[in-house]
N, C-alpha and C. Protein backbone atom coordinates (compact mmCIF):
# COMPACT_ATOMS: atom_id res chain seq x y z
N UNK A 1 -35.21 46.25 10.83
CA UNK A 1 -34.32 45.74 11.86
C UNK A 1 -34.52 46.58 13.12
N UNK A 2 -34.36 46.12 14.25
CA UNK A 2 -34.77 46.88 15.88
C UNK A 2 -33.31 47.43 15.96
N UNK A 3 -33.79 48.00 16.90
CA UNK A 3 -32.48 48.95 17.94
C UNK A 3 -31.32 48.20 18.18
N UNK A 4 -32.21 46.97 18.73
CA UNK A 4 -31.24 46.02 19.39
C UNK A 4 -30.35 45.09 18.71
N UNK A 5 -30.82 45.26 17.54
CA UNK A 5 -30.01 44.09 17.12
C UNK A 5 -28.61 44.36 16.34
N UNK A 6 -27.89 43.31 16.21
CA UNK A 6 -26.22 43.55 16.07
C UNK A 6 -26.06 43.12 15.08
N UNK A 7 -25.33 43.87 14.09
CA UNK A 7 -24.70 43.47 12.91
C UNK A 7 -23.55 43.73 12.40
N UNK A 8 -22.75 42.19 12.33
CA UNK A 8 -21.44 42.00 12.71
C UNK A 8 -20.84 42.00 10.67
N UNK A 9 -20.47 42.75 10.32
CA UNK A 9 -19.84 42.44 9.06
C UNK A 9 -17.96 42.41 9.10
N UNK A 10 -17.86 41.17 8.19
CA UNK A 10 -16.58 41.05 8.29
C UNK A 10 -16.08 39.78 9.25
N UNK A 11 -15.12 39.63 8.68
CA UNK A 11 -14.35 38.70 10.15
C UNK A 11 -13.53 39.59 11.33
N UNK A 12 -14.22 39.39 12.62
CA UNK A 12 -13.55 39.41 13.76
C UNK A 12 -12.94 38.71 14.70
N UNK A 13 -12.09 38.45 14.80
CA UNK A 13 -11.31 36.91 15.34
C UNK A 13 -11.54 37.63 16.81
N UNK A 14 -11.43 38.88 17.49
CA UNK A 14 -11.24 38.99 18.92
C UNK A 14 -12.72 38.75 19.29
N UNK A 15 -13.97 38.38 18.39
CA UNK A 15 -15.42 38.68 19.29
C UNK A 15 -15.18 36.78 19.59
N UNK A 16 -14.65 35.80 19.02
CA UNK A 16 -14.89 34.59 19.36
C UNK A 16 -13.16 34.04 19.87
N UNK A 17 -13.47 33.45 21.09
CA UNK A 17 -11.96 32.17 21.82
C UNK A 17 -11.97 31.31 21.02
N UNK A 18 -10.75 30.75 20.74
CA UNK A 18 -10.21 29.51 20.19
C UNK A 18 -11.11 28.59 21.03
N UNK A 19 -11.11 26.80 20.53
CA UNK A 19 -11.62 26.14 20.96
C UNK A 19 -10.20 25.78 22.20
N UNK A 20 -9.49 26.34 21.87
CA UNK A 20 -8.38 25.76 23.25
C UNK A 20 -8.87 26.52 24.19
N UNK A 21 -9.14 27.98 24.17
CA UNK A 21 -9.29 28.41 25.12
C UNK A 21 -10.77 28.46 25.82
N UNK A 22 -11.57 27.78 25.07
CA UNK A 22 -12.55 27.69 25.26
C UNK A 22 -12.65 26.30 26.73
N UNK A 23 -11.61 24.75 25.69
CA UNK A 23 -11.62 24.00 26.80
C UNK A 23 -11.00 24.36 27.78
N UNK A 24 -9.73 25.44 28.05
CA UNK A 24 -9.01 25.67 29.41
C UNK A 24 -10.24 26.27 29.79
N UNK A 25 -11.02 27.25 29.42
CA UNK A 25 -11.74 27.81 30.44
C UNK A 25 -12.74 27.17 31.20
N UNK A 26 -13.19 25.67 30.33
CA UNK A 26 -14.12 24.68 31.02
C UNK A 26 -13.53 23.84 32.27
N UNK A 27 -12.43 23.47 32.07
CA UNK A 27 -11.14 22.77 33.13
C UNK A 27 -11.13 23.62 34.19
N UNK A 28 -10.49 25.21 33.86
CA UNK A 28 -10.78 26.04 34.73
C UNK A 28 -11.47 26.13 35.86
N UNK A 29 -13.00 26.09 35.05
CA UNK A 29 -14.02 26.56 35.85
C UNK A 29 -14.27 25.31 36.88
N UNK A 30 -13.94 24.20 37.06
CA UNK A 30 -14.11 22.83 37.10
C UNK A 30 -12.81 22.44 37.72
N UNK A 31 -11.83 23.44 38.19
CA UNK A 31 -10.85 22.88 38.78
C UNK A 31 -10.96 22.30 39.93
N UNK A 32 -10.03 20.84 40.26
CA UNK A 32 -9.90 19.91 41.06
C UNK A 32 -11.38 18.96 40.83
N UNK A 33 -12.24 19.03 39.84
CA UNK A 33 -12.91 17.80 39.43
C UNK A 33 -12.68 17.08 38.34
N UNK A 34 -13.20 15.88 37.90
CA UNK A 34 -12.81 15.48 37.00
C UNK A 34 -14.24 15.53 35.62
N UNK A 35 -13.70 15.66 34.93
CA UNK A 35 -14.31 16.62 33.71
C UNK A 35 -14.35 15.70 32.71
N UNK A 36 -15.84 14.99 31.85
CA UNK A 36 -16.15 13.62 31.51
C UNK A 36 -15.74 14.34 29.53
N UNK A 37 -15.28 13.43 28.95
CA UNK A 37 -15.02 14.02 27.77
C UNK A 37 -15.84 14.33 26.74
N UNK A 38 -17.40 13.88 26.90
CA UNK A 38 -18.42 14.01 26.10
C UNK A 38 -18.03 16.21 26.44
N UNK A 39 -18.25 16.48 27.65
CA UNK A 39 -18.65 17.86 28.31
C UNK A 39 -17.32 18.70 27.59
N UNK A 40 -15.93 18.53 27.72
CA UNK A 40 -15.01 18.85 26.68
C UNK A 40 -15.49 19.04 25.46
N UNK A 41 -15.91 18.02 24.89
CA UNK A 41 -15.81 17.79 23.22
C UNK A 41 -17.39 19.25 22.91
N UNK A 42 -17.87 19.31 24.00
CA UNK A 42 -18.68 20.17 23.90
C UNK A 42 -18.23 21.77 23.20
N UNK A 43 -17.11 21.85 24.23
CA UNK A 43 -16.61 23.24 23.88
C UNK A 43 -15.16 23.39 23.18
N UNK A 44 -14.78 21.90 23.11
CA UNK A 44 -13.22 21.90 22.29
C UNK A 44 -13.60 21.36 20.98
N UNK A 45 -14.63 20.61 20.64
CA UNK A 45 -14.84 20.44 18.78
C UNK A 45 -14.83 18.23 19.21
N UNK A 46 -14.88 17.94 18.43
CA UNK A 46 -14.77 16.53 18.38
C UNK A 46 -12.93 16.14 18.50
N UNK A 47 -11.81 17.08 18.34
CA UNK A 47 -10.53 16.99 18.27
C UNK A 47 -10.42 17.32 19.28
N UNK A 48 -11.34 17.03 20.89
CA UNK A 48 -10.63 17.79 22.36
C UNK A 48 -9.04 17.56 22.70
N UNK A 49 -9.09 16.27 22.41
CA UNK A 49 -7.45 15.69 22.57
C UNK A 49 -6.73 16.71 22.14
N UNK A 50 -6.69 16.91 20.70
CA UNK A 50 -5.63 18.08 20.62
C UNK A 50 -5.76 19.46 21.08
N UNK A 51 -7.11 20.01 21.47
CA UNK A 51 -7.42 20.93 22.65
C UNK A 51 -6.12 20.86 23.90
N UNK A 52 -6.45 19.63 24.42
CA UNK A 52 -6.02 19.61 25.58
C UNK A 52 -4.50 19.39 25.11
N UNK A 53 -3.76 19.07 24.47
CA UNK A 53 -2.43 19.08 24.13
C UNK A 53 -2.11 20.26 23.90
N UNK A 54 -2.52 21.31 23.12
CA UNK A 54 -2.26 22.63 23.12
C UNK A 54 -2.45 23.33 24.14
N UNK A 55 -3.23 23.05 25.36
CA UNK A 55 -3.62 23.53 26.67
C UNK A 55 -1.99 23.39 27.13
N UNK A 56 -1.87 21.91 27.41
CA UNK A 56 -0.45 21.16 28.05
C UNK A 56 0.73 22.47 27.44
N UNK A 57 0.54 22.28 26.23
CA UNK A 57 1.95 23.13 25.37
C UNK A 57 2.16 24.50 26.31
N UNK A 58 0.81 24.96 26.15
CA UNK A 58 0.96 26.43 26.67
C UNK A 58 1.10 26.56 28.65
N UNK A 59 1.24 25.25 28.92
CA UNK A 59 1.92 25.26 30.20
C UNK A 59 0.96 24.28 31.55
N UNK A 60 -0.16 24.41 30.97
CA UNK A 60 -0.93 23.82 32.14
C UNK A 60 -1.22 22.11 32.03
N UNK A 61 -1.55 22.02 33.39
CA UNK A 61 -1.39 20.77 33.79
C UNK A 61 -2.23 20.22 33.90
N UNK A 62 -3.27 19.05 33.02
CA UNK A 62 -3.92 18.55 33.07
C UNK A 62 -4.09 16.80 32.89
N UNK A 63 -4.49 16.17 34.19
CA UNK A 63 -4.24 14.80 34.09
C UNK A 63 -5.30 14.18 33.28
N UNK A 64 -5.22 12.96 33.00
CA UNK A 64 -6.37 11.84 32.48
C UNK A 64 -7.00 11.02 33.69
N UNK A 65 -7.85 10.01 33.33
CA UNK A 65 -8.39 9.44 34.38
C UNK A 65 -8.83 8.41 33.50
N UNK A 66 -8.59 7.27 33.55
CA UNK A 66 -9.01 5.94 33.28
C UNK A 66 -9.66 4.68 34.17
N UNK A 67 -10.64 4.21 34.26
CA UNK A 67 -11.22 3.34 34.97
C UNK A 67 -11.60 1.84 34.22
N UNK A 68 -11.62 0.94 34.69
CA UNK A 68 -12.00 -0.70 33.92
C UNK A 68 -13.32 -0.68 34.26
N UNK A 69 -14.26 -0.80 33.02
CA UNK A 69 -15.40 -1.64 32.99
C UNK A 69 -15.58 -2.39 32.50
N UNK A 70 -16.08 -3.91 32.61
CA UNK A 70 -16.21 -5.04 31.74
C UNK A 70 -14.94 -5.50 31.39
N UNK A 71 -13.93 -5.20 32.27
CA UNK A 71 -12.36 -5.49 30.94
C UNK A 71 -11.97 -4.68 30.50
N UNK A 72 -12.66 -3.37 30.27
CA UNK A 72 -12.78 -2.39 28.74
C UNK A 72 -12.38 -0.99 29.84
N UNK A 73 -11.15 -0.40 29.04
CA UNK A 73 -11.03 0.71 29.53
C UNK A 73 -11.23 1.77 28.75
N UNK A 74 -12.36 2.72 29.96
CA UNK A 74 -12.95 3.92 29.56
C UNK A 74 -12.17 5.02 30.34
């Protein structure tokens, strides 16, 4: 094994963010745009929805955005 390399034994919950805080920090970084949910689900898990509800809980304010295509709202 090199110098460099890291070896993590055990569980450490402080070396990794929750996926909540993972999506506030994407919203964050991205504040006042609107933020497509594939790019969420990236860093909140396939459950972003409840990401972003636990975001809401813990105080912040985040809207939706809905548009009609074909009839069909995305």
């Amino acid at each position: 094994m090199s110098a460099s390399a890291i070896v993590l034994r055990g569980h450490r919950p402080h070396l990794f963010k929750s996926q909540t805080d993972r999506t506030i920090a994407l919203l964050l970084s991205r504040k006042g745009e609107w933020v497509a949910a594939p790019e969420i689900a990236k860093v909140g898990g396939l459950q972003y929805a409840a990401r972003i509800f636990s975001a809401r809980k813990k105080g912040y304010t985040i809207l939706n955005r809905t548009k009609q295509v074909n009839g069909q709202v995305h």
